[in-house]
N, C-alpha and C. Protein backbone atom coordinates (compact mmCIF):
# COMPACT_ATOMS: atom_id res chain seq x y z
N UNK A 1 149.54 102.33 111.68
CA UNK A 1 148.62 101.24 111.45
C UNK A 1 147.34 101.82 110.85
N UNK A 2 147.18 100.99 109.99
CA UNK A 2 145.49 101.58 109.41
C UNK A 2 144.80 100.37 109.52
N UNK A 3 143.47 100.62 110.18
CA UNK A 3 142.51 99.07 110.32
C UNK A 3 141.30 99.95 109.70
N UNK A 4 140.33 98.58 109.64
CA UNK A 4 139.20 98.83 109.14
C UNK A 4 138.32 97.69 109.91
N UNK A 5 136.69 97.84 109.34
CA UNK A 5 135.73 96.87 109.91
C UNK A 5 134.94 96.16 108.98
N UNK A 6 135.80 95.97 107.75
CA UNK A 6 135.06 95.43 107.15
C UNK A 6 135.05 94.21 106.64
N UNK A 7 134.66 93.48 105.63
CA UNK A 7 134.69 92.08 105.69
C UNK A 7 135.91 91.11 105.53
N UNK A 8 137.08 91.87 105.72
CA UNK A 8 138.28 90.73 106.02
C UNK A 8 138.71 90.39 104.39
N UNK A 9 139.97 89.43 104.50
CA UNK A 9 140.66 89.46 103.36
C UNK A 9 140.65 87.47 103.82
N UNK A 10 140.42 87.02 102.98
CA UNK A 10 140.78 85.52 103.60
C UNK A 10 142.17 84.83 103.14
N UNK A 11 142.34 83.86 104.37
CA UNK A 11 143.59 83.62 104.97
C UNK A 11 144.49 83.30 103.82
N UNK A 12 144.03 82.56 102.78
CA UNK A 12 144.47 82.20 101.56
C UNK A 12 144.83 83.28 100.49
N UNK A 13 144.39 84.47 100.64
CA UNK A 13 144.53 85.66 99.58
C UNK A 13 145.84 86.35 100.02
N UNK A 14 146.06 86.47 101.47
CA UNK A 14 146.69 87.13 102.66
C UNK A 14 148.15 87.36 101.62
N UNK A 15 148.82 86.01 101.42
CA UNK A 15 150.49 86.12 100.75
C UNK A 15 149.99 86.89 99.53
N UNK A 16 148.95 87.32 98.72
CA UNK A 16 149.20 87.81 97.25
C UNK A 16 148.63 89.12 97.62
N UNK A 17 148.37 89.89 98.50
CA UNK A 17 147.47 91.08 98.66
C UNK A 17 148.53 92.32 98.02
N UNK A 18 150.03 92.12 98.14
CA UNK A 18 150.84 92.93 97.90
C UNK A 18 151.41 93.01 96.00
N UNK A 19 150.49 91.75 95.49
CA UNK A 19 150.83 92.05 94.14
C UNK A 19 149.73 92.49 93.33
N UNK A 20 150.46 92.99 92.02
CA UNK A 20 149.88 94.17 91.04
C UNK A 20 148.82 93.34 90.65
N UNK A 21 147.33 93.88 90.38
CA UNK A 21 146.45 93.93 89.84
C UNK A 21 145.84 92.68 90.38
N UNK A 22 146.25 92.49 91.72
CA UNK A 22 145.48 91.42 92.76
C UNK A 22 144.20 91.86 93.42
N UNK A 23 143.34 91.08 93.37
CA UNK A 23 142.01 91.46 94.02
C UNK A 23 141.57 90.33 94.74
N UNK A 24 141.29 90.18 96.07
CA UNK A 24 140.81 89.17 96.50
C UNK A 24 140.03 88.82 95.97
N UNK A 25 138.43 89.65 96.42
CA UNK A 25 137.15 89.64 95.64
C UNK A 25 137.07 89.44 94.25
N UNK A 26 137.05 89.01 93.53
CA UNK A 26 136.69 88.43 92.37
C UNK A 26 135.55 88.98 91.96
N UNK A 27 134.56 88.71 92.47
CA UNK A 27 132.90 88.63 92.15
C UNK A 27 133.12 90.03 91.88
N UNK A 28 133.77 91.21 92.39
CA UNK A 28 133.64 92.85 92.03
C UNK A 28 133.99 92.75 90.93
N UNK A 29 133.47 93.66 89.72
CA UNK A 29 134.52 94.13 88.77
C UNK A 29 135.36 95.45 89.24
N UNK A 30 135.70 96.15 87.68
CA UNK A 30 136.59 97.42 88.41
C UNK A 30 135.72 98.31 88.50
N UNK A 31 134.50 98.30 88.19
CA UNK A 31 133.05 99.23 88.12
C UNK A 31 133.05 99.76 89.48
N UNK A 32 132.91 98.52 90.53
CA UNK A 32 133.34 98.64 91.69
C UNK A 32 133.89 99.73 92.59
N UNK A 33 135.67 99.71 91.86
CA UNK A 33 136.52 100.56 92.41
C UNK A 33 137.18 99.88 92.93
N UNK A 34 138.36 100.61 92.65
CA UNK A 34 140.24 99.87 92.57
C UNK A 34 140.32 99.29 91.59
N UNK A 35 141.65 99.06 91.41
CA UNK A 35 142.51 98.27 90.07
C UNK A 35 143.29 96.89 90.80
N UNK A 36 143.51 96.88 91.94
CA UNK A 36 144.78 96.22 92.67
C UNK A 36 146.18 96.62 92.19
N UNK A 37 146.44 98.10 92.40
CA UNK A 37 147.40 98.78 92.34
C UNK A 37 148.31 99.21 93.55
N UNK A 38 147.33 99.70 94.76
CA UNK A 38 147.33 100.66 96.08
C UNK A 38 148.35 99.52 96.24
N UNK A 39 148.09 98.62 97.01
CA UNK A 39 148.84 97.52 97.80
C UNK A 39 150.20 97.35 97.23
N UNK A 40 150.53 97.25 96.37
CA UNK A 40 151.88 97.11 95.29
C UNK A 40 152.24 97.99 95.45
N UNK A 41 152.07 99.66 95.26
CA UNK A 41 152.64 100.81 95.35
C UNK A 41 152.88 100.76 96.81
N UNK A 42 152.42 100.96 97.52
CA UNK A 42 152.81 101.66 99.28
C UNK A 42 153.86 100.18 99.38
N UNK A 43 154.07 99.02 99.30
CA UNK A 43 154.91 98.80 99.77
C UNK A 43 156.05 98.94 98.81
N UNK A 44 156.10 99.24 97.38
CA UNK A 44 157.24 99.36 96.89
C UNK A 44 157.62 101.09 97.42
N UNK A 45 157.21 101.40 98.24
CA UNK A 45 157.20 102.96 98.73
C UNK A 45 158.21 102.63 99.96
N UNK A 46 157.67 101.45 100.53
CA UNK A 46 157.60 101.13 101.99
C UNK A 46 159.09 100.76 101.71
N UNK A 47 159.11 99.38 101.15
CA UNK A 47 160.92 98.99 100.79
C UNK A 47 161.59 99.74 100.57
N UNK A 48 161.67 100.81 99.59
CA UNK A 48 162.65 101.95 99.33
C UNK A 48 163.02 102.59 100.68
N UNK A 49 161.92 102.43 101.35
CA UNK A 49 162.71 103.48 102.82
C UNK A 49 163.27 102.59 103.98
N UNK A 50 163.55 101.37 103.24
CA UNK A 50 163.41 100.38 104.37
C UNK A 50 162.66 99.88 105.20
N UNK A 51 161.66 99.55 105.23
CA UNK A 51 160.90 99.54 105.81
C UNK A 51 160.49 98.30 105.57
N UNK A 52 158.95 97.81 106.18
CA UNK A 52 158.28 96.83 106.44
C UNK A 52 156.43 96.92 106.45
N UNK A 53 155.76 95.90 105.91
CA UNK A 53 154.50 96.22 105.79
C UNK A 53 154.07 94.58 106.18
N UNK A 54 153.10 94.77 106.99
CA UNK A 54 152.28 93.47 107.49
C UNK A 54 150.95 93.73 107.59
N UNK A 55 150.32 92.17 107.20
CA UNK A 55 148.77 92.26 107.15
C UNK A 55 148.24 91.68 107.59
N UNK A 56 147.35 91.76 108.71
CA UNK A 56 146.44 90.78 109.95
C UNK A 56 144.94 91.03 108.87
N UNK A 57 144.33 89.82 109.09
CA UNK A 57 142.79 89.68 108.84
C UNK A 57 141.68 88.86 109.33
N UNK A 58 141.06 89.17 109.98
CA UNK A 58 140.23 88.68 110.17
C UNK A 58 138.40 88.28 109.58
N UNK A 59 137.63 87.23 108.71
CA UNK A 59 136.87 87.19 108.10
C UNK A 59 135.41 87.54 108.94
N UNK A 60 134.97 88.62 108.22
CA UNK A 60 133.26 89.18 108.76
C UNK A 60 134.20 90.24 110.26
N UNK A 61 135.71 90.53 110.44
CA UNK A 61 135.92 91.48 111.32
C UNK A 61 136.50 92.90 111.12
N UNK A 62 137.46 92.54 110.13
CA UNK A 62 138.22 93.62 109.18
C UNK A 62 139.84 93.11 109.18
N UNK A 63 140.66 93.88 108.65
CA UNK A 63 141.85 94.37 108.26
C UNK A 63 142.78 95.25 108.83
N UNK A 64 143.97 94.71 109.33
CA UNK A 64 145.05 95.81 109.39
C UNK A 64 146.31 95.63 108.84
N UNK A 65 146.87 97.32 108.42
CA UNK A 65 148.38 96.97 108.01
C UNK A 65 149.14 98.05 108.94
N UNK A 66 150.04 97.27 109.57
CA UNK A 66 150.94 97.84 109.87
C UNK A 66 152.66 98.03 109.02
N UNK A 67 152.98 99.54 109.05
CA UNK A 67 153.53 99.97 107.90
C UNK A 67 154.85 100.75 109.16
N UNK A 68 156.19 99.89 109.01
CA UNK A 68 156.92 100.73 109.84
C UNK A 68 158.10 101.07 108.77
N UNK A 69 158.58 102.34 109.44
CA UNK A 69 159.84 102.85 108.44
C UNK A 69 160.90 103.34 109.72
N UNK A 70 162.15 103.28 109.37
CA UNK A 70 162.95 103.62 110.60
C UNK A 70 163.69 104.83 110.21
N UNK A 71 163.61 105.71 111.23
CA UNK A 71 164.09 107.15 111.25
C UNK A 71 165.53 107.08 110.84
N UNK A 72 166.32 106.33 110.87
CA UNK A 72 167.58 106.43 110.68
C UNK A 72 167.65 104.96 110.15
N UNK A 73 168.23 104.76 108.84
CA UNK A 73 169.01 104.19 108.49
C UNK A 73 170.51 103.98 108.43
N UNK A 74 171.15 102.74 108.69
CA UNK A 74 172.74 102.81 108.69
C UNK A 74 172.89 101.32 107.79
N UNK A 75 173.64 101.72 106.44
CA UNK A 75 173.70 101.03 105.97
C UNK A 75 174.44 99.78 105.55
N UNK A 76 174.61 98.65 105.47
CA UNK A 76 176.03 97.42 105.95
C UNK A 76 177.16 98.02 105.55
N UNK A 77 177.86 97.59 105.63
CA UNK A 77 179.68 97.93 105.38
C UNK A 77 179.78 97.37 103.93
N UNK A 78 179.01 96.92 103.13
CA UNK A 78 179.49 96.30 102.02
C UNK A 78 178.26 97.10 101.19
N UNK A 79 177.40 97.75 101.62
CA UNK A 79 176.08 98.23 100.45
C UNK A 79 176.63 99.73 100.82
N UNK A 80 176.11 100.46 100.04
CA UNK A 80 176.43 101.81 99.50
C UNK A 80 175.62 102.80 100.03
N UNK A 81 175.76 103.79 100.74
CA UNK A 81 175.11 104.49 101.84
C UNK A 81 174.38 105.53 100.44
């Protein structure tokens, strides 16, 4: 899990945080810092290993993602190990 304390992602942004060149904030440019890249990469990181990525937020509290991957994979009887 990685959290933070900072000003939250709002509830409405929450479903698009995982696509390319998404930025909640608006009002930033890229002067700023970031592209809305990070979020798109770690979970296309995350899926490849099977895995799973979720995002809690809270506004004016901060952010967390929890990022699980499972030590062992076993794969269906019909997909290709």
């Amino acid at each position: 899990m990685v959290s933070d304390t900072g000003v939250g992602i709002p509830e409405g942004d929450l479903p698009h945080v995982y696509e390319r060149f998404y930025r909640a904030d608006k009002s930033h440019s890229r002067e700023m810092g970031g592209t809305g890249l990070g979020l798109s990469i770690t979970k296309s990181a995350v899926m490849m290993h099977k895995g799973s990525i979720t995002v809690t937020s809270k506004l004016g509290e901060g952010t967390s993602f929890l990022v699980k991957i499972p030590l062992n994979y076993i794969p269906d009887e019909d997909e290709p190990a």
